[in-house]
Protein backbone atom coordinates (compact mmCIF):
# COMPACT_ATOMS: atom_id res chain seq x y z
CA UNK A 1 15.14 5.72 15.04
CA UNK A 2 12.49 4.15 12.90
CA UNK A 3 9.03 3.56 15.31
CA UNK A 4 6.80 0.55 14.52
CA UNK A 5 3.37 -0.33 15.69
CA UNK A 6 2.30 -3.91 17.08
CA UNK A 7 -0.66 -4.99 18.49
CA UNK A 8 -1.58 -7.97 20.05
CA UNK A 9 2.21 -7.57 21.24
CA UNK A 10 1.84 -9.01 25.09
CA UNK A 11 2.94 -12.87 23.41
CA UNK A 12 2.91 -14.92 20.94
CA UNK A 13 3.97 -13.55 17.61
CA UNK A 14 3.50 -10.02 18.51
CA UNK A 15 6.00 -10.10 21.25
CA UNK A 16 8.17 -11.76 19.31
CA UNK A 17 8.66 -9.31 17.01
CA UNK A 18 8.87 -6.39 18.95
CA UNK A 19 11.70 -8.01 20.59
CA UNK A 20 13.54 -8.70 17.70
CA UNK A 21 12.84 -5.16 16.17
CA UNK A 22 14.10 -3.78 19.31
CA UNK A 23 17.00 -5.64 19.23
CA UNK A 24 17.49 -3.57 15.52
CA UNK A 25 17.25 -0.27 17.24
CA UNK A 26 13.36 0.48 16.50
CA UNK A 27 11.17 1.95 18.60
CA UNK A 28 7.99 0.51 19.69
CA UNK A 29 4.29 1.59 20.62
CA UNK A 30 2.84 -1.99 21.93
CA UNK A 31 -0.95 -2.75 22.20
CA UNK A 32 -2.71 -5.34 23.68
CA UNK A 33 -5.98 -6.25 25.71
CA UNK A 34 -3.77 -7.90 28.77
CA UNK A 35 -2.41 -5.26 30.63
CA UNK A 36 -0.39 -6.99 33.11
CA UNK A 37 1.23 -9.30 29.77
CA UNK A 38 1.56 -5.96 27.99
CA UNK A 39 3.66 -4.52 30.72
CA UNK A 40 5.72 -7.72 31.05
CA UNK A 41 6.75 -7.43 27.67
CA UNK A 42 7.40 -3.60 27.88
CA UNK A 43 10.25 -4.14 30.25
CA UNK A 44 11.40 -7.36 28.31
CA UNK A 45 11.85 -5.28 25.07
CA UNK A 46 13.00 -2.12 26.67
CA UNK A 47 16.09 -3.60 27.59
CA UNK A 48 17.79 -3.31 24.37
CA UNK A 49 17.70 0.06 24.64
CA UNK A 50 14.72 1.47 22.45
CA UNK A 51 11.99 3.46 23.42
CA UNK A 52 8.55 1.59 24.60
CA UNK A 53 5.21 3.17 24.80
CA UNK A 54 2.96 0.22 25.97
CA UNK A 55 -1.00 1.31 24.94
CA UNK A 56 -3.42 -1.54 27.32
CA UNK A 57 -6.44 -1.67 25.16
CA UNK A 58 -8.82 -3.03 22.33
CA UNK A 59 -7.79 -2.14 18.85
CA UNK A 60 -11.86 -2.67 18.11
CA UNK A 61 -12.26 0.97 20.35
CA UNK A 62 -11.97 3.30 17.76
CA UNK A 63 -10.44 5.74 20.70
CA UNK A 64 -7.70 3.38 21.77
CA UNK A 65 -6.56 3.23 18.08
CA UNK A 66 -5.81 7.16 18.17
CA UNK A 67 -4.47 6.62 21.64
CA UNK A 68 -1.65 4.39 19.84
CA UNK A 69 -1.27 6.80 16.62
CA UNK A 70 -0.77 9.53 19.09
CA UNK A 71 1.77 7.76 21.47
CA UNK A 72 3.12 6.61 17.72
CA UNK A 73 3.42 10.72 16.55
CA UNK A 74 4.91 11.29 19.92
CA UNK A 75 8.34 9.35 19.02
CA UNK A 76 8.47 10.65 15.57
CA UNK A 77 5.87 9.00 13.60
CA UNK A 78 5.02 5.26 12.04
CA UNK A 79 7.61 3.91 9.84
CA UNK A 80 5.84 0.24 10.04
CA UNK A 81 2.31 -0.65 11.22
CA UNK A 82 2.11 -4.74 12.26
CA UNK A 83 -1.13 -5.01 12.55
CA UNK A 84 -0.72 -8.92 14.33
CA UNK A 85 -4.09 -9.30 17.07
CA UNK A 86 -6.52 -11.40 16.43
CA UNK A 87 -9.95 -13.35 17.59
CA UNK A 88 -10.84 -16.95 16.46
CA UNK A 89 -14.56 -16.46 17.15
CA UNK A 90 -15.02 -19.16 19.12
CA UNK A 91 -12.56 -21.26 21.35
CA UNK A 92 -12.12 -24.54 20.53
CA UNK A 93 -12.88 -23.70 16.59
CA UNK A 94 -16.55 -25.30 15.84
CA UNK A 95 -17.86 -26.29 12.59
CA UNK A 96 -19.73 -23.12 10.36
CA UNK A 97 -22.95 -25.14 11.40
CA UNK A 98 -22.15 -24.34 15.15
CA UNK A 99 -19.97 -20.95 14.64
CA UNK A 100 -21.97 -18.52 17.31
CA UNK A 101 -22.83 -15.34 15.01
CA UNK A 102 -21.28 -13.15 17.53
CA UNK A 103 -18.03 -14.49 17.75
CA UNK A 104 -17.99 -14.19 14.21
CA UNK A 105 -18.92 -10.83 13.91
CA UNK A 106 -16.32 -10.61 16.83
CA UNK A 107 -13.70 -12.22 14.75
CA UNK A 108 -14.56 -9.91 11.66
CA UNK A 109 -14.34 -6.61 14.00
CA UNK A 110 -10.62 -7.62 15.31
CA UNK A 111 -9.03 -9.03 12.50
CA UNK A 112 -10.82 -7.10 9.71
CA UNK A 113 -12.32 -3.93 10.33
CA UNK A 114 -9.70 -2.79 13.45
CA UNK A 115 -6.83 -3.34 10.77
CA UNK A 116 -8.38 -0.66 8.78
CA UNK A 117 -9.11 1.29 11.30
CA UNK A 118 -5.85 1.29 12.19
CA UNK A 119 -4.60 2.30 9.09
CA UNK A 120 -6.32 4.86 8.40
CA UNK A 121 -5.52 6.58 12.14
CA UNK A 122 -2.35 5.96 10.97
CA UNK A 123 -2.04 6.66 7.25
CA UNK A 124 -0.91 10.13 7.62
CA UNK A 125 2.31 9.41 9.51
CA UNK A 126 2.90 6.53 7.21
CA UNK A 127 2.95 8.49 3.70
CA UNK A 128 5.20 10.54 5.70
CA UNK A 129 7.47 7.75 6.21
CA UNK A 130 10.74 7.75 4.59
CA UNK A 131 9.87 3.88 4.23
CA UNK A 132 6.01 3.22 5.04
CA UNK A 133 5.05 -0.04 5.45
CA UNK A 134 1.40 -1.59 6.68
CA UNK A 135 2.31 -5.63 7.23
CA UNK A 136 -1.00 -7.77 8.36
CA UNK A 137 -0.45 -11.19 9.99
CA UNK A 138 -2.52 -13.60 7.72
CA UNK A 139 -2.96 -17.79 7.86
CA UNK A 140 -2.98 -20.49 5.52
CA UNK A 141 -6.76 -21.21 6.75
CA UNK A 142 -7.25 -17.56 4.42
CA UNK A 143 -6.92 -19.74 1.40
CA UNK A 144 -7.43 -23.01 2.13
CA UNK A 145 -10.47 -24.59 3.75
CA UNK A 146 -9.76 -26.12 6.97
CA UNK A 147 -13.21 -27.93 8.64
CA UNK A 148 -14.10 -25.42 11.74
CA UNK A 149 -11.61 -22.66 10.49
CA UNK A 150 -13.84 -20.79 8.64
CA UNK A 151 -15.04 -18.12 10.44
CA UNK A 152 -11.48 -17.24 11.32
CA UNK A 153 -10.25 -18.01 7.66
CA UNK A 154 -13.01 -15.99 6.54
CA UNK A 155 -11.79 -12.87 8.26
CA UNK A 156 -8.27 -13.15 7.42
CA UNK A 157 -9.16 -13.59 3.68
CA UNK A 158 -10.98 -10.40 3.84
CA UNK A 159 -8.18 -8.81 5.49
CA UNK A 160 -5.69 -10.44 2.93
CA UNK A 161 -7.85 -8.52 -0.10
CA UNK A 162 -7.84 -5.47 1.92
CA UNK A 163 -3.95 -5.07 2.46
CA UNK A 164 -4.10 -6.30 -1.42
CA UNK A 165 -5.93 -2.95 -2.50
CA UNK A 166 -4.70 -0.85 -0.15
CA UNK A 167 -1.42 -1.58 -1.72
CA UNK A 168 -2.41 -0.21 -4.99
CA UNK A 169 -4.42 2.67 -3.51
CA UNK A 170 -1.19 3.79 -1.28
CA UNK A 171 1.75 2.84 -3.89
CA UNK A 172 3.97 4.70 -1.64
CA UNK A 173 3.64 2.18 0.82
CA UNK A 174 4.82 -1.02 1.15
CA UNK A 175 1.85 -3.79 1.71
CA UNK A 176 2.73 -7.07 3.02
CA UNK A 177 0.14 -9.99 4.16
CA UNK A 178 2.12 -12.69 5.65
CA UNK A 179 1.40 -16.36 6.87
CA UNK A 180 3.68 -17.26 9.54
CA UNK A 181 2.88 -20.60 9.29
CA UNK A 182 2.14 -23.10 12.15
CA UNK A 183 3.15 -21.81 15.31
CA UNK A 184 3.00 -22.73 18.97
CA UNK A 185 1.11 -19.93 20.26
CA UNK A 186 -1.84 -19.14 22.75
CA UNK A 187 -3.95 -18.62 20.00
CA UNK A 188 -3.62 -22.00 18.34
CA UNK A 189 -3.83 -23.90 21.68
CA UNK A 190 -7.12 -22.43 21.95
CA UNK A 191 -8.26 -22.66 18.79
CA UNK A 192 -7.51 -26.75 19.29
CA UNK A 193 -6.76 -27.60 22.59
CA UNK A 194 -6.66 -31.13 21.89
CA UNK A 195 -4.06 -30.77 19.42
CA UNK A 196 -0.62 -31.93 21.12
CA UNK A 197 1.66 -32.26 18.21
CA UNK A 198 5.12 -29.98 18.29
CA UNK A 199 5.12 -26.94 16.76
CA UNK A 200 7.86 -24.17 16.38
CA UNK A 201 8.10 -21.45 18.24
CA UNK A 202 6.83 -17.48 17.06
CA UNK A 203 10.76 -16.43 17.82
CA UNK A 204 12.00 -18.78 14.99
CA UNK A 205 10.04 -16.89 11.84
CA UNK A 206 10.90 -13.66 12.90
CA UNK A 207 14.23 -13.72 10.48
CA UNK A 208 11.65 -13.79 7.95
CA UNK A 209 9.54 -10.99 8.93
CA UNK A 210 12.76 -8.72 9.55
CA UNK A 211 13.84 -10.03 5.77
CA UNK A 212 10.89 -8.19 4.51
CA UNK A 213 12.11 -5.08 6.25
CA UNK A 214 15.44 -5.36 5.06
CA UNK A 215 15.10 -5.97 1.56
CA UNK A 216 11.58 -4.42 1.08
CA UNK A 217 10.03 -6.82 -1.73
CA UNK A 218 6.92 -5.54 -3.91
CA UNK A 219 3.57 -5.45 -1.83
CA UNK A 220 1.67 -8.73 -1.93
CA UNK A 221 0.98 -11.78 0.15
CA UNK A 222 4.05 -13.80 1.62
CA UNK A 223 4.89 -16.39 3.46
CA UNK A 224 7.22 -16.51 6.70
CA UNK A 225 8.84 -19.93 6.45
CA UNK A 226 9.58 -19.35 2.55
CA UNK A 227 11.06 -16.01 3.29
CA UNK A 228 13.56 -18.08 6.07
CA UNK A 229 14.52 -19.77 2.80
CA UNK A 230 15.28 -16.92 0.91
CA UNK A 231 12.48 -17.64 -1.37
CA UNK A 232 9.04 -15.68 -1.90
């Protein structure tokens, strides 16, 4: 069976797809910083049958990350790396004026400099892969400027130009930075608590990640509700 890699998998998005990829026969190593979330969803997913190794931790510890590339190597390898947690830098988003250094240095370190870390714990599996693929979870606030989103927007732009070169530096691989669009998630309920308005749920653009899988497109940037479309 194939074996993919999520973190930030204890909600959201990130549990999201682990269920559906479960439900498609992969196995599954699971991160995330909640433990008692992270085993929730380890029992949820395990009941379609897959194997579930769920890693509690920070993908920022540079030791968790090999805790999840071993637990990875253990079932077979990494045939897909989701590389899906994330930090806004400061809850509710503030203007740049107001954006607290650290929590900007925090959102760089989790949505930035983990992913790479993560990738390159993991590249050797991956170029081992019959079918290697890295796919980051980008926004829309990565290329378009959103008052208070910058810090956040910041670090997903950098992490949108990293999966972009890392794509031609590991051709072998595929590279795919996606947007899943608006979501109603932890994360943006914290990011704007005041914010009320209905928004769909994570399960209902996971068809378009698992298009991606299927049909393997060229590395580059996509987006989840255009992929739901069938168009790219």
């Amino acid at each position: 069976m194939p074996v993919a890699m999520i973190t930030g998998a204890s909600k959201g998005l990130g549990r999201a797809l682990a269920v559906g990829l479960a439900e498609r026969g992969w196995d599954l190593v699971l991160d995330a910083r909640g433990e008692d979330r992270l085993a929730e969803t380890k029992v949820l997913v395990s009941a379609h049958g897959t194997r579930v190794t769920a890693v509690p931790g920070d993908v920022t510890d540079p030791a968790h990350r090999a805790e999840l590339v071993a637990a990875a190597w253990r079932l077979g390898g990494v045939d897909l790396l989701v590389h899906n947690a994330s930090a806004l830098g400061a809850e509710p988003l503030v203007r740049l004026a107001e954006l607290p250094l650290e929590g900007l240095r925090r959102a760089l370190e989790v949505n930035l400099v983990a992913a790479l870390g993560l990738v390159q714990e993991a590249l050797p599996l991956l170029r081992t892969a019959e079918a290697g693929a890295v796919l980051v979870v980008s926004s829309d606030a990565a290329a378009e400027a959103y008052p208070t989103w910058g810090g956040y927007g910041a670090s997903k732009a950098g992490l949108d130009q990293l999966a972009a070169v890392l794509a031609e530096e590991e051709p072998g691989l595929r590279v795919w930075s996606v947007d899943p669009g608006d979501m109603a998630t932890d994360l943006y309920a914290a990011a704007v608590p005041d914010d009320d308005d209905p928004r769909p749920e994570p399960e209902t653009v996971v068809p378009g990640f698992l298009r991606l899988l299927q049909e393997r497109p060229a590395s580059g940037r996509y987006g989840a509700p255009a992929l739901l479309e069938g168009r790219r």
